[in-house]
N, C-alpha and C. Protein backbone atom coordinates (compact mmCIF):
# COMPACT_ATOMS: atom_id res chain seq x y z
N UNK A 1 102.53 91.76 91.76
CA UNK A 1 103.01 91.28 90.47
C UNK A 1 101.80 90.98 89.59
N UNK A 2 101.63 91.98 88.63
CA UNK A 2 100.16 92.01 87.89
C UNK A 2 100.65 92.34 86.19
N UNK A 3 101.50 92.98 85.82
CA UNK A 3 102.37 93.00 85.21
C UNK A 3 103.25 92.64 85.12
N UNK A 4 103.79 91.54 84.08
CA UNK A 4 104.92 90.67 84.16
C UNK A 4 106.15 91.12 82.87
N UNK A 5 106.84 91.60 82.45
CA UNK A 5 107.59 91.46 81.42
C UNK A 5 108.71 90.27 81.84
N UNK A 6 109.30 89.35 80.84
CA UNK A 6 110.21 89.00 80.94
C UNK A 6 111.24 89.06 79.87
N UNK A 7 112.60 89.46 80.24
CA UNK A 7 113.84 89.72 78.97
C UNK A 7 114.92 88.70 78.75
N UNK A 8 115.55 88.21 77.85
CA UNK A 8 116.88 87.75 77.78
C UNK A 8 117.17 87.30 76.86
N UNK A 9 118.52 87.03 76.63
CA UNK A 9 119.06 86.52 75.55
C UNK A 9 118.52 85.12 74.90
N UNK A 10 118.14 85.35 73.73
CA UNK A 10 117.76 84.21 72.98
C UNK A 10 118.13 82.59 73.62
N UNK A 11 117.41 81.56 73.52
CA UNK A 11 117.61 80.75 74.35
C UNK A 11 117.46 80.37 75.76
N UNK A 12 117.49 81.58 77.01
CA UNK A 12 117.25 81.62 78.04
C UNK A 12 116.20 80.78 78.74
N UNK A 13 115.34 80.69 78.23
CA UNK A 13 114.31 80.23 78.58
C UNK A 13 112.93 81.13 79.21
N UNK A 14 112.41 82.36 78.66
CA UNK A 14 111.99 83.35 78.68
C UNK A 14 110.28 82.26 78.39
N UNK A 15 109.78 81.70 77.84
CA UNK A 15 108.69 80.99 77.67
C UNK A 15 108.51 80.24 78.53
N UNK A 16 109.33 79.62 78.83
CA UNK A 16 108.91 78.34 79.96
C UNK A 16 109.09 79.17 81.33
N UNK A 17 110.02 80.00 81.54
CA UNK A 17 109.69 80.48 82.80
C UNK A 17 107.89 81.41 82.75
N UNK A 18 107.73 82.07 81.92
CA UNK A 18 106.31 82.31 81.66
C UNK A 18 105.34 81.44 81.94
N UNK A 19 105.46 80.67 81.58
CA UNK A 19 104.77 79.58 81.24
C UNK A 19 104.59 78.98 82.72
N UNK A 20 105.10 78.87 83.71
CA UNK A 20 105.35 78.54 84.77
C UNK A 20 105.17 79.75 86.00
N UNK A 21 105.12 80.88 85.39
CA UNK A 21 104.68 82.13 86.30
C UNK A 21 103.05 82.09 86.07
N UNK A 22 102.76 81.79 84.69
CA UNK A 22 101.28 81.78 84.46
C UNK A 22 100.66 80.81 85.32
N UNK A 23 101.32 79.66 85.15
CA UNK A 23 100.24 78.52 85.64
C UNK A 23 100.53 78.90 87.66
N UNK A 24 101.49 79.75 87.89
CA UNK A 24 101.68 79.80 89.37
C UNK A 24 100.46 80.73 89.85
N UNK A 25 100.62 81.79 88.96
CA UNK A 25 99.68 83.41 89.50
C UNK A 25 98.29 83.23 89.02
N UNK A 26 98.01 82.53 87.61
CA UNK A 26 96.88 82.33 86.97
C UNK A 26 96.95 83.63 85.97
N UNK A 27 97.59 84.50 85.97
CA UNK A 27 98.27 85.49 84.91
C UNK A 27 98.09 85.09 83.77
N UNK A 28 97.40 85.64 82.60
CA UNK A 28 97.50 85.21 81.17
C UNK A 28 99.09 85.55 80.62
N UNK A 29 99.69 84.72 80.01
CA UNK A 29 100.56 84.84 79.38
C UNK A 29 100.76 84.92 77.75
N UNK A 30 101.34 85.87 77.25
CA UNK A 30 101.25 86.84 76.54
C UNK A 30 102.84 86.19 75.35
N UNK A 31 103.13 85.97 74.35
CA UNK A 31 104.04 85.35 74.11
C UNK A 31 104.11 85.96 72.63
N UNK A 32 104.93 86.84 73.09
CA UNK A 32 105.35 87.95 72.13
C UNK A 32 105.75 87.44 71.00
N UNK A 33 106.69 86.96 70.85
CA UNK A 33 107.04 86.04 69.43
C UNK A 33 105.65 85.85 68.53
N UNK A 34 104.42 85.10 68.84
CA UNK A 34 103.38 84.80 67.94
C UNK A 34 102.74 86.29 67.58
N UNK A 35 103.02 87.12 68.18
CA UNK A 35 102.46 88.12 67.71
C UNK A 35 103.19 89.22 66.77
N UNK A 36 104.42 89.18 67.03
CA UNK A 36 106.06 89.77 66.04
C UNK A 36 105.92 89.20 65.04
N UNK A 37 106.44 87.96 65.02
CA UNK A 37 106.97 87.18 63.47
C UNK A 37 105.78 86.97 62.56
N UNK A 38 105.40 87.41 61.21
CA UNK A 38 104.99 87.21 60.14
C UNK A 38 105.35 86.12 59.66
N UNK A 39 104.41 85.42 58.39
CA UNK A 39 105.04 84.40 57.89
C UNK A 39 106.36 84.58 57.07
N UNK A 40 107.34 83.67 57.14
CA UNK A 40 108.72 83.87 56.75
C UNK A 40 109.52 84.57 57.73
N UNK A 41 108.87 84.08 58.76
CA UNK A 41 109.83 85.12 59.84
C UNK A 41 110.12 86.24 59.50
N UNK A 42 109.12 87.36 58.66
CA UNK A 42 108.94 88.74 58.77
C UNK A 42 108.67 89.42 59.58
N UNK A 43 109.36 90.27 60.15
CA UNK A 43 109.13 91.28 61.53
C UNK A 43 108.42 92.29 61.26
N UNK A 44 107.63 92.38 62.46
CA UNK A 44 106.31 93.43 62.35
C UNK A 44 107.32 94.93 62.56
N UNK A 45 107.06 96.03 61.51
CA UNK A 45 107.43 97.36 61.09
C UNK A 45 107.18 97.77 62.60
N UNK A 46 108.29 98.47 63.26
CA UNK A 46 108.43 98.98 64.85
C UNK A 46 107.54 100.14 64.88
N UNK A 47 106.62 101.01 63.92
CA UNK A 47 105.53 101.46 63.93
C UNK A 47 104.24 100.14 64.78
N UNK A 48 104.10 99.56 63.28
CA UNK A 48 102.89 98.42 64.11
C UNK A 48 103.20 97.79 64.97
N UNK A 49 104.28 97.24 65.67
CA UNK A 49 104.74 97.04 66.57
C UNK A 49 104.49 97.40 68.07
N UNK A 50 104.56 98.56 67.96
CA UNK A 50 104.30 99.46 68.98
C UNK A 50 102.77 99.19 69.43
N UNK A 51 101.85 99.39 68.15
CA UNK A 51 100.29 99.73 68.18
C UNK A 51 100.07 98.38 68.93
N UNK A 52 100.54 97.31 68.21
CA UNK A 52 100.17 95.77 68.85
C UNK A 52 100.53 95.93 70.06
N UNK A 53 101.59 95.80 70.40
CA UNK A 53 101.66 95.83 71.92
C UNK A 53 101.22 96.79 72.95
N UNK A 54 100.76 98.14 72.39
CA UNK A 54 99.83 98.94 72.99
C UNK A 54 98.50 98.04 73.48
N UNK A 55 98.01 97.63 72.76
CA UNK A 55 96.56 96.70 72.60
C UNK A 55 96.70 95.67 73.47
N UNK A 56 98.23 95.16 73.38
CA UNK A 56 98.47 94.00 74.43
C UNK A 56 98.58 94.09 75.77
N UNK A 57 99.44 95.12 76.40
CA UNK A 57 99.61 96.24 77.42
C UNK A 57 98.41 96.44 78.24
N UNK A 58 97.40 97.05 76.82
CA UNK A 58 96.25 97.68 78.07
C UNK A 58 95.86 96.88 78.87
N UNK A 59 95.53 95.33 79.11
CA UNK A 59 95.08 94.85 79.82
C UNK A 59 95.60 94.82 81.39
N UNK A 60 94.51 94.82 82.23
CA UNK A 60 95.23 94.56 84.02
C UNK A 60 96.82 93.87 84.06
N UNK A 61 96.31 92.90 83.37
CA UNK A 61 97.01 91.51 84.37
C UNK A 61 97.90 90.72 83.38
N UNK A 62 98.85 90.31 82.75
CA UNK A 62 99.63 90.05 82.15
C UNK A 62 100.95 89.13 82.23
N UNK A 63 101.84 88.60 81.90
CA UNK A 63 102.97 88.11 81.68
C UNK A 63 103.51 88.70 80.05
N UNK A 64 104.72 89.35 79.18
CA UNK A 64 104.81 89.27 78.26
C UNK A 64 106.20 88.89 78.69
N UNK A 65 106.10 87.50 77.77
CA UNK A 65 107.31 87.62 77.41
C UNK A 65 108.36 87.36 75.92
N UNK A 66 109.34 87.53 76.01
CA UNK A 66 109.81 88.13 74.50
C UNK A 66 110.93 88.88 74.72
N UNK A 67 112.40 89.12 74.16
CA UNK A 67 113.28 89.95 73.96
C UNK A 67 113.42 89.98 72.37
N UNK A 68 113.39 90.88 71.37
CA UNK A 68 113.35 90.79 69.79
C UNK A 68 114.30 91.47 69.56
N UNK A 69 115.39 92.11 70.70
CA UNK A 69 116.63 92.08 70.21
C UNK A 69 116.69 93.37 69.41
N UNK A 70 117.08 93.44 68.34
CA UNK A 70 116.98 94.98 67.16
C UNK A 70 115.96 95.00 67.00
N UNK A 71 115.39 94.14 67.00
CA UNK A 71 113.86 94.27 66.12
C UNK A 71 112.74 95.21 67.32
N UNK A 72 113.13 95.48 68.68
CA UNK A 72 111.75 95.20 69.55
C UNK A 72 111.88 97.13 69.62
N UNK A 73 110.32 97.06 70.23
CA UNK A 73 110.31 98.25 70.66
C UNK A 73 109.69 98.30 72.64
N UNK A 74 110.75 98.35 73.37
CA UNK A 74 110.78 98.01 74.47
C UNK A 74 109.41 98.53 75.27
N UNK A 75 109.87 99.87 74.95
CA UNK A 75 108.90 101.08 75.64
C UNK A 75 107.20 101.11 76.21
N UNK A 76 107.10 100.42 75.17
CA UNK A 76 105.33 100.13 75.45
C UNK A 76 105.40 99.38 76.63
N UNK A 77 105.49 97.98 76.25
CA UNK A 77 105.49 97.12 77.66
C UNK A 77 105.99 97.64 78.40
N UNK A 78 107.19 98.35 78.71
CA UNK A 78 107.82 98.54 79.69
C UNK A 78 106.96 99.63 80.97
N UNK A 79 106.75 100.47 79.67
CA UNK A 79 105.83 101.72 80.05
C UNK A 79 104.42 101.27 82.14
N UNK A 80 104.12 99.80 81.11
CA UNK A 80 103.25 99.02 81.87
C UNK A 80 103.31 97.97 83.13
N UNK A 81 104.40 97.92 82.68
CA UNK A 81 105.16 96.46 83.80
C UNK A 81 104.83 97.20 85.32
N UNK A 82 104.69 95.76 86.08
CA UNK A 82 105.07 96.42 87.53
C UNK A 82 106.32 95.41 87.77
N UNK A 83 106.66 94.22 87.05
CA UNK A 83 107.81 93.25 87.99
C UNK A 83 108.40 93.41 86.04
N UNK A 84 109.59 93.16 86.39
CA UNK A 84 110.90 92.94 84.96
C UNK A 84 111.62 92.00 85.57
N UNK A 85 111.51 91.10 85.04
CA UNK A 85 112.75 89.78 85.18
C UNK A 85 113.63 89.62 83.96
N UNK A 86 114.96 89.48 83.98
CA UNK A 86 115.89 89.32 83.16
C UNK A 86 117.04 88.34 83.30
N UNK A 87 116.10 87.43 82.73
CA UNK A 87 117.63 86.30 81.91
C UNK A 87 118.81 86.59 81.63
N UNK A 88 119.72 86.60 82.39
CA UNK A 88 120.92 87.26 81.99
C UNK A 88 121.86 85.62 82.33
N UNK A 89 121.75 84.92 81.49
CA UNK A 89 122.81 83.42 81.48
C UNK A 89 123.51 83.46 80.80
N UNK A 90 124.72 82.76 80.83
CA UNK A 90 125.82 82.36 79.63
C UNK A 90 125.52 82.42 78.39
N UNK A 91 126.27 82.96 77.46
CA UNK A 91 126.16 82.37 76.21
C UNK A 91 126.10 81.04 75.92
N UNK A 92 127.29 79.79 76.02
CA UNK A 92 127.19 78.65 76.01
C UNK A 92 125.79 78.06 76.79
N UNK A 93 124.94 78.45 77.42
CA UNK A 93 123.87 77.86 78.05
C UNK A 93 122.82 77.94 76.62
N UNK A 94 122.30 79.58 76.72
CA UNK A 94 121.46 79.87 75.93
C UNK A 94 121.90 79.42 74.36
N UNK A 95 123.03 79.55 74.17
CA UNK A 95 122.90 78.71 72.45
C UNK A 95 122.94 77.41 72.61
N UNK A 96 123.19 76.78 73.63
CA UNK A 96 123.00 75.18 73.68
C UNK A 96 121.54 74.91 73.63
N UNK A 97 120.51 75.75 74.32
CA UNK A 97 119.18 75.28 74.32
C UNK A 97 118.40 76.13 72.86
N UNK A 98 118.60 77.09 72.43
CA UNK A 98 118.96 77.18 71.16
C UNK A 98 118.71 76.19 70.17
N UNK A 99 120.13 75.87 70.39
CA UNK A 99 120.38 74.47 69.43
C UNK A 99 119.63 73.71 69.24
N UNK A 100 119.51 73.29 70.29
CA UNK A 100 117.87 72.09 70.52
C UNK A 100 117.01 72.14 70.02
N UNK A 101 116.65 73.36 70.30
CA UNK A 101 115.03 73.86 69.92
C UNK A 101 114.77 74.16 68.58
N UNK A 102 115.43 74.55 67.34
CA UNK A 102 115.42 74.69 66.52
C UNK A 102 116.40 75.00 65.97
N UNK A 103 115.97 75.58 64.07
CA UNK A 103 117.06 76.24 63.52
C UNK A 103 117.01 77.17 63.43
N UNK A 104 117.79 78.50 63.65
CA UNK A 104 117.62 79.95 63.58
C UNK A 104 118.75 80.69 62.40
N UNK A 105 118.29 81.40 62.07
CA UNK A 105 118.61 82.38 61.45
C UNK A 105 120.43 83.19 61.98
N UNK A 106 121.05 83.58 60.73
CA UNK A 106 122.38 84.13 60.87
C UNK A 106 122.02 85.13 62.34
N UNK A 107 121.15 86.48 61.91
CA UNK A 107 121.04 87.46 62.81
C UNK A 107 120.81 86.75 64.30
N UNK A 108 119.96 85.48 64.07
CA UNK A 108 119.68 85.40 65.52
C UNK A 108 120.57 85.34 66.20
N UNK A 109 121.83 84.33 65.99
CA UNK A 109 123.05 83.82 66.64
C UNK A 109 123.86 85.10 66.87
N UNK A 110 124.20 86.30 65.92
CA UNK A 110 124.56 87.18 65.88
C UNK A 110 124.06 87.76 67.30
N UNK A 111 122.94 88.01 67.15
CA UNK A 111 121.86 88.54 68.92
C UNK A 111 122.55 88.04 69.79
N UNK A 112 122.38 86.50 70.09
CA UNK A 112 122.79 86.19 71.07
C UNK A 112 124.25 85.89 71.18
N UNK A 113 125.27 86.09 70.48
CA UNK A 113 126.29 86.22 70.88
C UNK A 113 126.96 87.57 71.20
N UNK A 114 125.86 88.78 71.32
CA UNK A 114 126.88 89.79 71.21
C UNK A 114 126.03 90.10 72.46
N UNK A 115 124.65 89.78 72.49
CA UNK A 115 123.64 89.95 74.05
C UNK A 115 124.08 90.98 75.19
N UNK A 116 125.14 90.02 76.15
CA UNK A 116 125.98 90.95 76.94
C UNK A 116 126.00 91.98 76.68
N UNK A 117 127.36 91.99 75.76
CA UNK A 117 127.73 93.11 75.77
C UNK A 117 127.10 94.30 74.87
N UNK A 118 126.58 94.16 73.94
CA UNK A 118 125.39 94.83 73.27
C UNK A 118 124.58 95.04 73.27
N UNK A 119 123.31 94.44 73.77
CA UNK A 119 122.02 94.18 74.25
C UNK A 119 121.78 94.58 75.37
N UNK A 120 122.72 93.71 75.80
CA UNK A 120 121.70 94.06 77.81
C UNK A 120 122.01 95.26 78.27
N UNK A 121 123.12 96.68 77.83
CA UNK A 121 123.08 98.05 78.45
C UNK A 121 122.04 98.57 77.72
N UNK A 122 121.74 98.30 76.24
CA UNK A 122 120.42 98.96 76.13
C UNK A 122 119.01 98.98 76.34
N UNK A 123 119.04 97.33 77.10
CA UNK A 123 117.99 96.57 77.68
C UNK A 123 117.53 97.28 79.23
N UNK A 124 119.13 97.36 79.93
CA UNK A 124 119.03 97.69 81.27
C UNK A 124 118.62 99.35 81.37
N UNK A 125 119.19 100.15 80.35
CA UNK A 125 118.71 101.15 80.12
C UNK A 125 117.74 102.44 79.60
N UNK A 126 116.80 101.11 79.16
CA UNK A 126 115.40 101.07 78.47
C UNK A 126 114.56 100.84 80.22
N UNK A 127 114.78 99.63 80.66
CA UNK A 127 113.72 99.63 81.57
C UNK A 127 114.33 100.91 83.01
N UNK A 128 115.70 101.30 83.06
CA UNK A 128 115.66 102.51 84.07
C UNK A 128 114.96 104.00 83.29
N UNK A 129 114.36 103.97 82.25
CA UNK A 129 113.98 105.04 81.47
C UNK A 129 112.58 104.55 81.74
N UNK A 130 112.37 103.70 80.77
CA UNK A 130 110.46 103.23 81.01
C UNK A 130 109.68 102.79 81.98
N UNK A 131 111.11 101.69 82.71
CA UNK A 131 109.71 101.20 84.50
C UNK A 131 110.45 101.72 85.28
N UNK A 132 110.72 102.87 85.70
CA UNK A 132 111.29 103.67 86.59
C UNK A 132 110.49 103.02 87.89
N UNK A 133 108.84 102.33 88.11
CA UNK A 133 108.13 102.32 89.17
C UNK A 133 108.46 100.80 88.77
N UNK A 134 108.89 99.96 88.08
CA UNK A 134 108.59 98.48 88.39
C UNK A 134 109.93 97.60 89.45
N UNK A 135 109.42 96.38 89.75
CA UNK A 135 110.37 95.75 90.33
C UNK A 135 111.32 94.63 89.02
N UNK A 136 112.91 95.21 89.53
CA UNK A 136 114.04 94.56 88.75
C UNK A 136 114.58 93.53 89.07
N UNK A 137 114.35 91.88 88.52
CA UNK A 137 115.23 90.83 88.61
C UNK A 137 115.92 90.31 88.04
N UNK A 138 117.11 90.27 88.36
CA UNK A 138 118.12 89.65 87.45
C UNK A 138 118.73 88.23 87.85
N UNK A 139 118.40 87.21 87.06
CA UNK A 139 118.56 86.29 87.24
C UNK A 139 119.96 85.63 86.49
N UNK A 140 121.08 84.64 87.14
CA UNK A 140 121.82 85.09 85.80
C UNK A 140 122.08 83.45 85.86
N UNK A 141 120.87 82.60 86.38
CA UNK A 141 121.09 80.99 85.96
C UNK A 141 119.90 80.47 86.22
N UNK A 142 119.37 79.62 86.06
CA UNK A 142 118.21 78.65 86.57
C UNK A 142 117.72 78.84 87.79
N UNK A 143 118.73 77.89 88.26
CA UNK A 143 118.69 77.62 89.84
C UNK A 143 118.25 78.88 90.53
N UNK A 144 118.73 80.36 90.19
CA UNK A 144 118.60 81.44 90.73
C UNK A 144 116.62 82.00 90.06
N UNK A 145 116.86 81.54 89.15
CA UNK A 145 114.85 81.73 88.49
C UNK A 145 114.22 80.79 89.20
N UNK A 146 114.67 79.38 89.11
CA UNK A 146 113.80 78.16 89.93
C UNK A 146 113.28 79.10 91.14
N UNK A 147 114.33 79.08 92.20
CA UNK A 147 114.45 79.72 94.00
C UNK A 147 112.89 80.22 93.61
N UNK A 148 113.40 81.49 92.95
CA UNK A 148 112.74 83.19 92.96
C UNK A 148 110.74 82.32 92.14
N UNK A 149 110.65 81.49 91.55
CA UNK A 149 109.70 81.05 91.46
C UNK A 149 109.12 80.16 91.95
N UNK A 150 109.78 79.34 93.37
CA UNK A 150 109.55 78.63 94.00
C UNK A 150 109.16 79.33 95.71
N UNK A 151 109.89 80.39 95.92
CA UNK A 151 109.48 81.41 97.15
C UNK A 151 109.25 82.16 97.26
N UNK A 152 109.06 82.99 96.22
CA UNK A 152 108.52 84.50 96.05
C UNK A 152 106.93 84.20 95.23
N UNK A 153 107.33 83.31 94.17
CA UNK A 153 105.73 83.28 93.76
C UNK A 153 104.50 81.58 94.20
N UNK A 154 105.31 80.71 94.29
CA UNK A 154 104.45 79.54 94.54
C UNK A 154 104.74 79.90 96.36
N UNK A 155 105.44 80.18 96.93
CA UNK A 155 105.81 80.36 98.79
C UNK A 155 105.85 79.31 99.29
N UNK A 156 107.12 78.49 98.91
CA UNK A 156 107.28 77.16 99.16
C UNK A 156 108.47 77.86 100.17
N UNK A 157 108.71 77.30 102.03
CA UNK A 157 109.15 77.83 102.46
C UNK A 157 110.59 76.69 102.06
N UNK A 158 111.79 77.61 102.45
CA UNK A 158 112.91 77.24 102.51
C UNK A 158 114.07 78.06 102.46
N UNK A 159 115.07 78.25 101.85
CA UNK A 159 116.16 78.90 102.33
C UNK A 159 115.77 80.38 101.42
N UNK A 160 116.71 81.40 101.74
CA UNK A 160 116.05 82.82 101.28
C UNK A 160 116.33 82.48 99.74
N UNK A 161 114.69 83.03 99.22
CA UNK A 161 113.87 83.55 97.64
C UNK A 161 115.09 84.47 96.96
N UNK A 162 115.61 85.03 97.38
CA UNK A 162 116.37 85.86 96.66
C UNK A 162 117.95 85.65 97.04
N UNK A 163 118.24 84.51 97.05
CA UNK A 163 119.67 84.11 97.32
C UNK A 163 120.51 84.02 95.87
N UNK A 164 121.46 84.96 95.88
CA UNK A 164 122.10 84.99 94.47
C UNK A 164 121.80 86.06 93.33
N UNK A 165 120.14 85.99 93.59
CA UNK A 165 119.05 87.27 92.17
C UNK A 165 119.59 88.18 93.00
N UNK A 166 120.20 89.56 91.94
CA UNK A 166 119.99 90.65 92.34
C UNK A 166 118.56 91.52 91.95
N UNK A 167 118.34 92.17 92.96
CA UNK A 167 117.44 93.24 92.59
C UNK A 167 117.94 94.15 92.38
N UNK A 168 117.63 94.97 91.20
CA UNK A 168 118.47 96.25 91.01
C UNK A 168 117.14 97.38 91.03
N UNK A 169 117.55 98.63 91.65
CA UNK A 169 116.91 99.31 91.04
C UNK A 169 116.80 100.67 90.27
């Protein structure tokens, strides 16, 4: 795990699990958002888009994480990944933490309420096209990310790391 992407619906918690893979592996983490949004929450043109995250990509060793929804252009990172983890939680979860965290925008809520069923086949079908060679986790609650970052990456022994996560591949 040297390449990290992580995906999901707005709210998920896609940063803090980063954030917590970084400080586990020592992995720089990569936090796509500061590098997308322009001031006024202007989105970087999916031309420059691409180029940036090319630049971001090349490096060894990585974590990115980030889902931008319409806005993203998957392919690059994906191209690079060796591990894909995907937030796949409730709606009511992810707009509750959402909520919290700030105020967002019409489109955003729009994103994450249609996620499921809109998003994630073109999500799931982006990374069987681009990381054909990486490893697939789907996480679809906490408790199931906690486990998988508590025995697969810190190796805290206890009941099986992958109880609940599917791996798909």
């Amino acid at each position: 795990m040297q390449r990290v992407v992580i995906l999901g619906r707005g709210g998920a918690g896609k940063s803090t699990l980063a954030a917590a893979l970084g400080a586990a592996t020592g992995l720089p983490v990569v936090e796509l958002d500061q590098h997308f949004w322009g001031p006024g929450l202007e989105a970087t043109p999916p031309d420059r888009w691409a180029v940036v995250q090319g630049a971001l990509a090349a490096a060894d060793r990585w974590i990115m994480d980030g889902d931008l929804g319409p806005y993203d252009v998957l392919d690059v990172r994906l191209r690079r990944a060796d591990t894909v983890l995907l937030l796949d939680y409730s709606f009511p979860r992810c707009a509750w933490r959402a909520l919290r965290r700030s105020r967002e925008r019409a489109d955003f809520w729009l994103w994450v309420w249609s996620w499921r069923r809109r998003h994630r086949p073109l999500l799931m079908n982006a990374i069987a096209t681009h990381a054909k060679g990486a490893r697939l986790r789907v996480f679809r609650n906490p408790r199931e990310t906690a486990r998988f970052v508590a025995h697969e990456v810190c190796g805290v022994p206890g009941s099986s790391p992958s109880a609940g996560a599917e791996e798909e591949d």
